[in-house]
C-alpha atoms as a PDB file:
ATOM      1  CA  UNK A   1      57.460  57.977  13.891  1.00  0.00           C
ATOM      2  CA  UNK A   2      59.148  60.801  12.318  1.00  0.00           C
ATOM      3  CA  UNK A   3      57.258  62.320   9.354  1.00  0.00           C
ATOM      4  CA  UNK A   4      59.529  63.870   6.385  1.00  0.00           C
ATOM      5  CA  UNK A   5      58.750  67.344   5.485  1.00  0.00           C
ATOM      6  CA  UNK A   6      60.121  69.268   2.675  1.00  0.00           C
ATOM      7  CA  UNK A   7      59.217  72.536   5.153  1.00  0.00           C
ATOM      8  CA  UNK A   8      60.897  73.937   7.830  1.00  0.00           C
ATOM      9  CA  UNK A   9      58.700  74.659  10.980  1.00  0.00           C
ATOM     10  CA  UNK A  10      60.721  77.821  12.077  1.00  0.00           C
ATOM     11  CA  UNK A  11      60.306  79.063   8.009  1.00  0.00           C
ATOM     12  CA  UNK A  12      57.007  78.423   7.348  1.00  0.00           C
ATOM     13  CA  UNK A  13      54.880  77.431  10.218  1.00  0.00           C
ATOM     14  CA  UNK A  14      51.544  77.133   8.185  1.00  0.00           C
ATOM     15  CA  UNK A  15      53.393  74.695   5.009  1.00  0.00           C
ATOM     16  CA  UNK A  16      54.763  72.337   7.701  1.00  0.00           C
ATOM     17  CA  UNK A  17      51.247  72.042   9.706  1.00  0.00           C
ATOM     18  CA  UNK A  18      49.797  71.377   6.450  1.00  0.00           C
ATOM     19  CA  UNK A  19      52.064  68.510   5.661  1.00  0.00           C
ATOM     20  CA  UNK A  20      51.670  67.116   9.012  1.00  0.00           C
ATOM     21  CA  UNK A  21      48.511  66.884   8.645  1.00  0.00           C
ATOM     22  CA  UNK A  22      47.840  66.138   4.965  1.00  0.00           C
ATOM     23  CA  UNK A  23      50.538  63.316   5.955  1.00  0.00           C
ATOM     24  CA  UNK A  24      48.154  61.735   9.191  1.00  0.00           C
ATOM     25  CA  UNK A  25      45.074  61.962   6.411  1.00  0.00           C
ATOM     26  CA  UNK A  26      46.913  59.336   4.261  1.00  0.00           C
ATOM     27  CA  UNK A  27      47.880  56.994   7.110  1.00  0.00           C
ATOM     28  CA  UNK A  28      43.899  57.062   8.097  1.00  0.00           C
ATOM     29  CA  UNK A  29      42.812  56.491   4.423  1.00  0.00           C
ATOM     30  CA  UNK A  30      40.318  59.948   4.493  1.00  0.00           C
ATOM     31  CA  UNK A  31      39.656  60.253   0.931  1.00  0.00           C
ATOM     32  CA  UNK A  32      38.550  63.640  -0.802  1.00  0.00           C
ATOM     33  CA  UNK A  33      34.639  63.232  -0.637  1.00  0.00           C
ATOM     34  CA  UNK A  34      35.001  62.820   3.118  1.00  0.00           C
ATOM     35  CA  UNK A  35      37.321  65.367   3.346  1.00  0.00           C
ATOM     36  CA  UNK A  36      34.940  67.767   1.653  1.00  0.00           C
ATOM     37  CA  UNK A  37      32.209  66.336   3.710  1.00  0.00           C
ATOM     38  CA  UNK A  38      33.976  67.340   7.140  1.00  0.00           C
ATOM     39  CA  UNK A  39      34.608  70.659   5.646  1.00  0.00           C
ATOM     40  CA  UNK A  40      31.429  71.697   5.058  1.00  0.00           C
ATOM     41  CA  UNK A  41      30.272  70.929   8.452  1.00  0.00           C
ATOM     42  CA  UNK A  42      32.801  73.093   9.976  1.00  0.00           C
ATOM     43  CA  UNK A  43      32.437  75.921   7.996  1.00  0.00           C
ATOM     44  CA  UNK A  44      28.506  75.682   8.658  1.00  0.00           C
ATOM     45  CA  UNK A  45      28.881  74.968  12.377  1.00  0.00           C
ATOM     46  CA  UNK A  46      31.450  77.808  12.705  1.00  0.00           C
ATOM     47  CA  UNK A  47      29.277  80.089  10.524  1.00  0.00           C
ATOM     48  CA  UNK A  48      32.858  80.937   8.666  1.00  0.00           C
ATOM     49  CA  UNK A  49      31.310  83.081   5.811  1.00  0.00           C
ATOM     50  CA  UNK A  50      34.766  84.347   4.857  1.00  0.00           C
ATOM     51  CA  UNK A  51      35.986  81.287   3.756  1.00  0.00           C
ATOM     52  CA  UNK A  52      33.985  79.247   0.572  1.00  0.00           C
ATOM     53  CA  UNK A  53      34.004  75.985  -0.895  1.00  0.00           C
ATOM     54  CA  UNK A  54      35.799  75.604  -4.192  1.00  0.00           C
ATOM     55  CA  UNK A  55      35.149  72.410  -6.261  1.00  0.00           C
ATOM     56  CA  UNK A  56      37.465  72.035  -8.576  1.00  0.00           C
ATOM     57  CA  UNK A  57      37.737  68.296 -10.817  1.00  0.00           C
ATOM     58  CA  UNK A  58      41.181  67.896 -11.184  1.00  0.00           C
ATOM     59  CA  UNK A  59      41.029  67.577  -7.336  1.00  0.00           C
ATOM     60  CA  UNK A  60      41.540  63.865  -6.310  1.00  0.00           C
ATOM     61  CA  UNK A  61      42.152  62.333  -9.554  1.00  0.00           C
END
């Protein structure tokens, strides 16, 4: 199945890997708490102390 994306792969490699994949979340029904849930675990398993963990409440709703 083709997926639609506003972004062109050659333009912006990073937007249109982002859709992709924001696109497969949807079709598996992850929902944000999961989401944020997997997150976390990578960034502690990985030990990626560059990157943080912003909450924001707008997020989701």
């Amino acid at each position: 199945m083709e997926i639609s994306n506003d972004y062109k792969k050659e333009e912006d490699f990073a937007l249109w890997e982002l859709h992709i994949i924001r696109h497969k979340m949807a079709e598996q029904k992850i929902d944000l708490k999961t989401m944020r849930k997997s997150t976390q675990e990578i960034i502690a398993k990985y030990k990626l102390k560059n990157l943080r963990f912003v909450n924001n409440q707008n997020q989701g709703k």
